[in-house]
C-alpha atoms as a PDB file:
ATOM      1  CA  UNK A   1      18.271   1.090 -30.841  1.00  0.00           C
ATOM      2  CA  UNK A   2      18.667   0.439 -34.484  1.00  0.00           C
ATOM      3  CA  UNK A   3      15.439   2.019 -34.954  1.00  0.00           C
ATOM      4  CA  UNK A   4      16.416   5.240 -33.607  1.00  0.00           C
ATOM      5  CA  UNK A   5      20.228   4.942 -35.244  1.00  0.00           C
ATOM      6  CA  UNK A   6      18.162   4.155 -38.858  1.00  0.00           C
ATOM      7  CA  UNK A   7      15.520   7.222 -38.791  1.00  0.00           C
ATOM      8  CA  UNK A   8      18.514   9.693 -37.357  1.00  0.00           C
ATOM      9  CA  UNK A   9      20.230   8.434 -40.935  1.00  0.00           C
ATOM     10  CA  UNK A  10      17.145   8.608 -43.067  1.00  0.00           C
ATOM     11  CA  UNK A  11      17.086  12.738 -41.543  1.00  0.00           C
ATOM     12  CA  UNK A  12      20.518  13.414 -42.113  1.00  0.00           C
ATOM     13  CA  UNK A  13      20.862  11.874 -45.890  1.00  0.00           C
ATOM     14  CA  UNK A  14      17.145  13.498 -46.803  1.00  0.00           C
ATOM     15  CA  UNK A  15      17.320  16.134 -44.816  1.00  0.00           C
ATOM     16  CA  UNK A  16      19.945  17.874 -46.801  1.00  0.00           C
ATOM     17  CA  UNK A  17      18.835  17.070 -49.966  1.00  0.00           C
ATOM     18  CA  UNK A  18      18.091  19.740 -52.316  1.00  0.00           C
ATOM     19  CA  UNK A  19      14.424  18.960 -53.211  1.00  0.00           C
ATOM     20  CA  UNK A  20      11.921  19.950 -55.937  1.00  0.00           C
ATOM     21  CA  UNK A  21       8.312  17.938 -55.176  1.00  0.00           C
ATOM     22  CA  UNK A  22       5.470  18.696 -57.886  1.00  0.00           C
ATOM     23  CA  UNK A  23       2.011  17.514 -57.431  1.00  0.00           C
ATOM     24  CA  UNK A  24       1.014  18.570 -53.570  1.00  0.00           C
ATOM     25  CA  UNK A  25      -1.980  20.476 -54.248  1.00  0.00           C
ATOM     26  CA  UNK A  26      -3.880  17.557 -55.579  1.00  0.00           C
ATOM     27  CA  UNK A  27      -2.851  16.452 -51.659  1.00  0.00           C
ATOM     28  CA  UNK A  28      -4.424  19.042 -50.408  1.00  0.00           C
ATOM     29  CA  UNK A  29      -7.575  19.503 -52.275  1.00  0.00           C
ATOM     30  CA  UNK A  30      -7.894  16.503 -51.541  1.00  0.00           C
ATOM     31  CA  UNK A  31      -7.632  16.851 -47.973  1.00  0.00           C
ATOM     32  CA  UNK A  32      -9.866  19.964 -47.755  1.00  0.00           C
ATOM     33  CA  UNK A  33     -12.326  17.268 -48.792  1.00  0.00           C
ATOM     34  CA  UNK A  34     -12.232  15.034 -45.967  1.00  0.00           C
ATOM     35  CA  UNK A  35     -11.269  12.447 -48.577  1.00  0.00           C
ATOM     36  CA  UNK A  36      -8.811   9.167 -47.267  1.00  0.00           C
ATOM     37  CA  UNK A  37      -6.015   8.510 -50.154  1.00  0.00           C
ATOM     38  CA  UNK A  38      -4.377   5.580 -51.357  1.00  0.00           C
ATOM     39  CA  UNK A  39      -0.663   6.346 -52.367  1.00  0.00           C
ATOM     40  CA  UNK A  40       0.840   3.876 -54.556  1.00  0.00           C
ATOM     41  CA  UNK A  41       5.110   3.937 -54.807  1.00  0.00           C
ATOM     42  CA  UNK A  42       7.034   1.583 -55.573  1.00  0.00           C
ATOM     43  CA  UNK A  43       8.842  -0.684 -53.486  1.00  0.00           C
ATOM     44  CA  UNK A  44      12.101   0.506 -54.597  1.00  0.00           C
ATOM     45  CA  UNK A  45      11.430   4.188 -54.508  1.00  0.00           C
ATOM     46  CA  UNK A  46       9.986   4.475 -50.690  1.00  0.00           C
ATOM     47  CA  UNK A  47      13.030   5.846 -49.477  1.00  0.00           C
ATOM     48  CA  UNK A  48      12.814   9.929 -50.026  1.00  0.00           C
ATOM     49  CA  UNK A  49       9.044   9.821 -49.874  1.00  0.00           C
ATOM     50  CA  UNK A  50       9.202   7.803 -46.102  1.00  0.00           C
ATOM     51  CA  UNK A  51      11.022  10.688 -45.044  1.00  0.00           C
ATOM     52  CA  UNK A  52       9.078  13.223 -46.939  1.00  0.00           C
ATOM     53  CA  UNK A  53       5.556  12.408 -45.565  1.00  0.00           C
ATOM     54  CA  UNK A  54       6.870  11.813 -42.465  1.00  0.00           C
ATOM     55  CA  UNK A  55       4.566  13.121 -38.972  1.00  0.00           C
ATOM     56  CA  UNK A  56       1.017  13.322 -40.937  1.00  0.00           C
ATOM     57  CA  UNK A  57      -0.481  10.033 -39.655  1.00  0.00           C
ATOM     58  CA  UNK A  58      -0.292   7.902 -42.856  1.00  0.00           C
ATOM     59  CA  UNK A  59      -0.689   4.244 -42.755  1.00  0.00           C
ATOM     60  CA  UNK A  60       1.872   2.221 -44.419  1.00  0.00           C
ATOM     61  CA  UNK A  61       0.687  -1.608 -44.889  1.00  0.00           C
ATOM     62  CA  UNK A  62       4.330  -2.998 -43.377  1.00  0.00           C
ATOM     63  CA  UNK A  63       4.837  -6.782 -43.081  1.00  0.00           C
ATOM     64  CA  UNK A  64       4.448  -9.259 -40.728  1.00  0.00           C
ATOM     65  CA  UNK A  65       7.795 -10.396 -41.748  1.00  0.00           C
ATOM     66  CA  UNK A  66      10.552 -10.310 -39.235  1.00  0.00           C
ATOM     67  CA  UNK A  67      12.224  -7.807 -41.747  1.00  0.00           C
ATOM     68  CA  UNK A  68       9.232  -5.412 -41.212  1.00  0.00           C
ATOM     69  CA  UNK A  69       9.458  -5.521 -37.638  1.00  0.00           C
ATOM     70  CA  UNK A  70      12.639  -2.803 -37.621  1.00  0.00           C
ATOM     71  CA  UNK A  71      10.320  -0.819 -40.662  1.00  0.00           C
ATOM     72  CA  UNK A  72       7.812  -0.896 -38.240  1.00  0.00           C
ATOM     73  CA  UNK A  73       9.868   0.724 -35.072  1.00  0.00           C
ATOM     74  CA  UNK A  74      11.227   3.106 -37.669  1.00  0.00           C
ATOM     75  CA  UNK A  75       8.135   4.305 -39.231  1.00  0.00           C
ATOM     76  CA  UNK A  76       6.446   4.720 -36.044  1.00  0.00           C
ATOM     77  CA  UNK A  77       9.590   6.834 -34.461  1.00  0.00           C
ATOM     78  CA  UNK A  78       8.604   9.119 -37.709  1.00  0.00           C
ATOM     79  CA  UNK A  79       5.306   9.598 -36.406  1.00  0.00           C
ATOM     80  CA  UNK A  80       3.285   6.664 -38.917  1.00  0.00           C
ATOM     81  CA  UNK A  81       0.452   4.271 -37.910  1.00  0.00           C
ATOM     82  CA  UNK A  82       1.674   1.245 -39.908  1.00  0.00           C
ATOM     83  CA  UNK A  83      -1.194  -1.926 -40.892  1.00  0.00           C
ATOM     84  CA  UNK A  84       1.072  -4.832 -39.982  1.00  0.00           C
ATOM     85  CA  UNK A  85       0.009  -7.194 -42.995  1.00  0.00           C
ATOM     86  CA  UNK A  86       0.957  -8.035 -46.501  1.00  0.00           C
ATOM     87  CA  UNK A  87      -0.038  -9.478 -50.520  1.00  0.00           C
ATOM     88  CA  UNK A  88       1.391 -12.764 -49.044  1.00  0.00           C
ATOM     89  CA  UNK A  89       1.351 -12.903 -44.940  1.00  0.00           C
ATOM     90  CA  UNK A  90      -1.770 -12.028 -43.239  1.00  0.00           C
ATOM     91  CA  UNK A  91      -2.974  -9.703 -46.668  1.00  0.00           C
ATOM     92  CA  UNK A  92      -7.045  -9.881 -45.778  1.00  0.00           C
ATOM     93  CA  UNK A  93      -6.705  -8.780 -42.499  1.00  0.00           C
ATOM     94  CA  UNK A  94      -4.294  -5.868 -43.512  1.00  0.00           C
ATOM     95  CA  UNK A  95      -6.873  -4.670 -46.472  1.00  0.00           C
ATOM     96  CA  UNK A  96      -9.880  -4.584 -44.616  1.00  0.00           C
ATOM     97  CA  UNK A  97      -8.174  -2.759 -41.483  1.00  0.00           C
ATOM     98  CA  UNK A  98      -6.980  -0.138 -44.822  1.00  0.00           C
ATOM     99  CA  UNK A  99     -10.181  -0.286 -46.322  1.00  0.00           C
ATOM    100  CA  UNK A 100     -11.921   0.844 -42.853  1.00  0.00           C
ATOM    101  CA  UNK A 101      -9.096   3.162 -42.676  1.00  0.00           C
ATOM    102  CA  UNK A 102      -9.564   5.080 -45.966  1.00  0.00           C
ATOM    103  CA  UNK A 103     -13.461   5.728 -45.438  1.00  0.00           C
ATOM    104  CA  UNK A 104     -13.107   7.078 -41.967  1.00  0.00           C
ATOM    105  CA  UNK A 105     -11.032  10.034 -44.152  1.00  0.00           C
ATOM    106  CA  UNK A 106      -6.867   8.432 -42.695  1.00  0.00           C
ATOM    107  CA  UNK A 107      -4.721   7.626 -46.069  1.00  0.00           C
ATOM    108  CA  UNK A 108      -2.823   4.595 -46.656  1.00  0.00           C
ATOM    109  CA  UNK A 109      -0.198   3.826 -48.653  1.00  0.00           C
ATOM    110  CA  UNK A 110       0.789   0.802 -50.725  1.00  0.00           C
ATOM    111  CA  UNK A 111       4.226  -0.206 -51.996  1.00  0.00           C
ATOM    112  CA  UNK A 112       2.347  -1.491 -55.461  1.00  0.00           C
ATOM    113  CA  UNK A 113       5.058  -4.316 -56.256  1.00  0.00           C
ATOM    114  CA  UNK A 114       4.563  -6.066 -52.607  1.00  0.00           C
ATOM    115  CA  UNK A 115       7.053  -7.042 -50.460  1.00  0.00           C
ATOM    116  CA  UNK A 116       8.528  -9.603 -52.825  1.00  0.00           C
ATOM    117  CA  UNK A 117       8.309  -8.299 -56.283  1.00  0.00           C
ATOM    118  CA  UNK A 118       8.770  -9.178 -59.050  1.00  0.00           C
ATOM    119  CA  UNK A 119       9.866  -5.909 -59.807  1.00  0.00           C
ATOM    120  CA  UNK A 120       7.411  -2.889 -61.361  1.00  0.00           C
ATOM    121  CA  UNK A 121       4.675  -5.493 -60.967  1.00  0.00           C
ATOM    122  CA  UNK A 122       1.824  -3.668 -59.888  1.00  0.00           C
ATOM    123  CA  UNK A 123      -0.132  -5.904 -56.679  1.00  0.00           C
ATOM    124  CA  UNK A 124      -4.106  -5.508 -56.774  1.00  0.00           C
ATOM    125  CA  UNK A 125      -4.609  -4.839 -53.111  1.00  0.00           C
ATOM    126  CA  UNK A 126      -4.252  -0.764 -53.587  1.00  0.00           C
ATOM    127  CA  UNK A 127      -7.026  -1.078 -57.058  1.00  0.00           C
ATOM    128  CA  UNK A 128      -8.823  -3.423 -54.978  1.00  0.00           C
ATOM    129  CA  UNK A 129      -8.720  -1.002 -51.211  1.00  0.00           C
ATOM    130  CA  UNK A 130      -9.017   2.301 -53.955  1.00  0.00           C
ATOM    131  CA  UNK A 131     -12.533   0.698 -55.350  1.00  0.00           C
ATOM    132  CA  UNK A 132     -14.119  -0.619 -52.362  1.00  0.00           C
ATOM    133  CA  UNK A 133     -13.540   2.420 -50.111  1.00  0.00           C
ATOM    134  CA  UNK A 134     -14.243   4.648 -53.082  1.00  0.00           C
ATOM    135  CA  UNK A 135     -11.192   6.507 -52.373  1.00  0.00           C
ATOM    136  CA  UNK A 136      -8.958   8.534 -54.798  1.00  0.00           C
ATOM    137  CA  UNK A 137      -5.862   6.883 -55.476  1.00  0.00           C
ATOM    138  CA  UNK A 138      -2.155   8.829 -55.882  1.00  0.00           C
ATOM    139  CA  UNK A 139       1.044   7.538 -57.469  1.00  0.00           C
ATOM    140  CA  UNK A 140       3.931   8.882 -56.947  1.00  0.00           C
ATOM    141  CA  UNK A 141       8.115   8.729 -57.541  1.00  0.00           C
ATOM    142  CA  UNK A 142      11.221  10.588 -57.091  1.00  0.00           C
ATOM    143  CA  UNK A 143      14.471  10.227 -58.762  1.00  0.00           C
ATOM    144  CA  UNK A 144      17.779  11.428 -57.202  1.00  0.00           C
ATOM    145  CA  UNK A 145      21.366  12.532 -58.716  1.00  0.00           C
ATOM    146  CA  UNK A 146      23.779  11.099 -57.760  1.00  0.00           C
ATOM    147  CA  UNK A 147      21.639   7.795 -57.320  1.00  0.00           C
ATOM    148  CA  UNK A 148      22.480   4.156 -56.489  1.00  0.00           C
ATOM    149  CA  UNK A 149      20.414   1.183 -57.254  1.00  0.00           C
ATOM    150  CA  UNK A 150      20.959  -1.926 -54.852  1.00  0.00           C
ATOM    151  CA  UNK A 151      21.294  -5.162 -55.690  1.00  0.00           C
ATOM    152  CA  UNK A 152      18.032  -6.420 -54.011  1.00  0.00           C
ATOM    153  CA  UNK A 153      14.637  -7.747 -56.166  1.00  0.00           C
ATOM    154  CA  UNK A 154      13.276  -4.263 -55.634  1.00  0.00           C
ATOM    155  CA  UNK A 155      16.135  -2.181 -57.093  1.00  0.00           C
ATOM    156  CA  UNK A 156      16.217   0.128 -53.638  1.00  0.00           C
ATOM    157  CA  UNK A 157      17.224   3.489 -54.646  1.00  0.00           C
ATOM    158  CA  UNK A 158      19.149   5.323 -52.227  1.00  0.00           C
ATOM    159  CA  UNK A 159      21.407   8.670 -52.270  1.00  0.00           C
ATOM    160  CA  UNK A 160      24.302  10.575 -49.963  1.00  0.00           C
ATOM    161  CA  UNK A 161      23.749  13.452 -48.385  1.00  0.00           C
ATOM    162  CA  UNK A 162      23.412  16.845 -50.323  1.00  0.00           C
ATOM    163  CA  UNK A 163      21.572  14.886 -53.031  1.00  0.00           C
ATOM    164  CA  UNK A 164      19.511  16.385 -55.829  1.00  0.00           C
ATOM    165  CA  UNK A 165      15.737  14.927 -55.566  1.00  0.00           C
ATOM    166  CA  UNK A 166      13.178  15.468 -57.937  1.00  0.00           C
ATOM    167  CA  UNK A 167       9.508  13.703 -56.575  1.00  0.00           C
ATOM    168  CA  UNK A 168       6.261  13.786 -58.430  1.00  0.00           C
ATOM    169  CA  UNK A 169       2.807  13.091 -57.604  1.00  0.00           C
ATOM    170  CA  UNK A 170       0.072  12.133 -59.902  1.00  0.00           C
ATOM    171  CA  UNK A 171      -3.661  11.541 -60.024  1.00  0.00           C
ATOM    172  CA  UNK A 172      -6.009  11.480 -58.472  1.00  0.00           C
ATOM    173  CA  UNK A 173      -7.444   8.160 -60.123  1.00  0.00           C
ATOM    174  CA  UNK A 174     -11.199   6.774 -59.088  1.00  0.00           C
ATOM    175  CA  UNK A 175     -11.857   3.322 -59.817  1.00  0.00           C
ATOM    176  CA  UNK A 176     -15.004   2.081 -59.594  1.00  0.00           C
ATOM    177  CA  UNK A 177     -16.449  -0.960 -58.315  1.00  0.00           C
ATOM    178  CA  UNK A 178     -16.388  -3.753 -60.920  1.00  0.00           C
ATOM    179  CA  UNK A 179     -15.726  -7.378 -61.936  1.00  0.00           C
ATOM    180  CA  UNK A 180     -12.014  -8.917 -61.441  1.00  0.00           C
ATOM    181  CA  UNK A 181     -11.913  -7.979 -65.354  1.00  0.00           C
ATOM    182  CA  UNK A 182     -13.008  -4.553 -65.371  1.00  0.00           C
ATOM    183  CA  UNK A 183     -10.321  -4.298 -61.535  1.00  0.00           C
ATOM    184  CA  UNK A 184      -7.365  -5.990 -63.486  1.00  0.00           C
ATOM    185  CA  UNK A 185      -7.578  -2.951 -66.382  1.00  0.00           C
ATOM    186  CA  UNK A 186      -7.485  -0.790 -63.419  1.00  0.00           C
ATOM    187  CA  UNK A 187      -4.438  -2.433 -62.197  1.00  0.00           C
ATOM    188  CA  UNK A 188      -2.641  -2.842 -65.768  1.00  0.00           C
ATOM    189  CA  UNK A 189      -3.283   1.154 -66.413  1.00  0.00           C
ATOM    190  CA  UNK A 190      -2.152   1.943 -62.945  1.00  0.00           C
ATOM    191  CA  UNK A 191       1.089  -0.338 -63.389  1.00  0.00           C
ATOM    192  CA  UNK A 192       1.720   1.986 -66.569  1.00  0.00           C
ATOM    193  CA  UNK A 193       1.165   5.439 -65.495  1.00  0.00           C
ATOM    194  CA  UNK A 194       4.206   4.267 -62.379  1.00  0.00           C
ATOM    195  CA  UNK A 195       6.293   2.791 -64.857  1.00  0.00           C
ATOM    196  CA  UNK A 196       5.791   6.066 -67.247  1.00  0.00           C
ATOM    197  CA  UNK A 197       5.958   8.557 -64.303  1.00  0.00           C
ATOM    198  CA  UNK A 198       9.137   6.730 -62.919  1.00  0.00           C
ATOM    199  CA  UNK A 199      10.839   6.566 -66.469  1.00  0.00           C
ATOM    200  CA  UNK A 200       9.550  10.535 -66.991  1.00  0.00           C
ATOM    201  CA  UNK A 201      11.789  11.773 -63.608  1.00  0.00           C
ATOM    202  CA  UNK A 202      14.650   9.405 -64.357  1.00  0.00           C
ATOM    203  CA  UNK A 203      15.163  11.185 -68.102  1.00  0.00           C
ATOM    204  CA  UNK A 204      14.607  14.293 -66.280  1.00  0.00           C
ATOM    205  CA  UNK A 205      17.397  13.743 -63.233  1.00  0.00           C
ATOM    206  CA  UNK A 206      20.529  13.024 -65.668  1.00  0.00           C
ATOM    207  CA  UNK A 207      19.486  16.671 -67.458  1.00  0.00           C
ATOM    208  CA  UNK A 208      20.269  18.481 -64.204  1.00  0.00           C
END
């Protein structure tokens, strides 16, 4: 029941949003290619993009938590195939079952902080999945006016209805196999680009 009450809610507050969404050819070049992707958010900015990719098949990595059982209902109700797992409860199972995902040509997607943070921390699993399927990787953000942050780790950004939402995607990025080194420069550059890209629509959401 609160599933269904919870993804009506997320379809009436995005659904009336006045969007602008850059970056959705790369999606579908990409695509034309038979290529799986690995989209990398963060945790805090999932909510307009869960609606926005909603009914294409994607695989978000949700949880074993009890808190990611109700994620799980919703996610499903909006037609996703979620990879119950996590950085921290049952994470080795959930990346291979991604891993196997990505190279039959399905896309996954990563919230890159984890489900615990710390905040704008970037997690390796998504380098790690990106360079062992050999799969290009996305990021992406949005930022919406008028816009409140909650008071969770995560910073969850969430808008009213009739919203202005700005959403940008970026990449693709292809890491290579490598050491833990040469993977943890891969991680430190991605965890820049998010923090630039989600700084860059921020600026650009007071102007309008």
């Amino acid at each position: 029941m609160k599933g269904t009450i919870l993804s009506f809610l997320l379809r009436i507050i995005c659904g009336t949003s006045r969007k602008r969404v850059e970056g959705l050819e790369i999606i579908d070049e990409l695509k034309a290619e038979g290529k799986g992707i690995v989209y990398c958010l963060w945790h805090g900015k999932m909510f307009y993009p869960f609606y926005f990719f909603r009914k294409r098949g994607l695989r978000p990595i949700i949880s074993r938590h009890r808190d990611g059982e109700l994620l799980a209902t919703v996610s499903s109700k909006l037609g996703y195939k979620p990879i119950r797992g996590s950085s921290t409860r049952f994470g080795g199972t959930a990346l291979a079952e991604a891993i196997k995902a990505l190279r039959r040509g399905e896309d996954v997607v990563f919230a890159a902080d984890g489900p615990l943070g710390p905040y704008h921390s970037l997690k390796i699993g998504c380098i790690y999945a990106a360079a062992r399927a050999g799969a290009p990787l996305i990021i992406g953000s949005y930022a919406s006016k008028p816009s409140r942050k909650l008071s969770s780790w995560d910073k969850f950004n969430i808008f009213p209805p009739f919203s202005k939402i700005v959403m940008k995607l970026k990449g693709p990025f292809y890491i290579p196999e490598g050491s833990r080194e040469e993977l943890e420069e891969w991680r430190r550059k991605i965890e820049r680009e998010l923090i630039d890209l989600d700084q860059e629509l921020e600026t650009e959401i007071k102007g309008k």
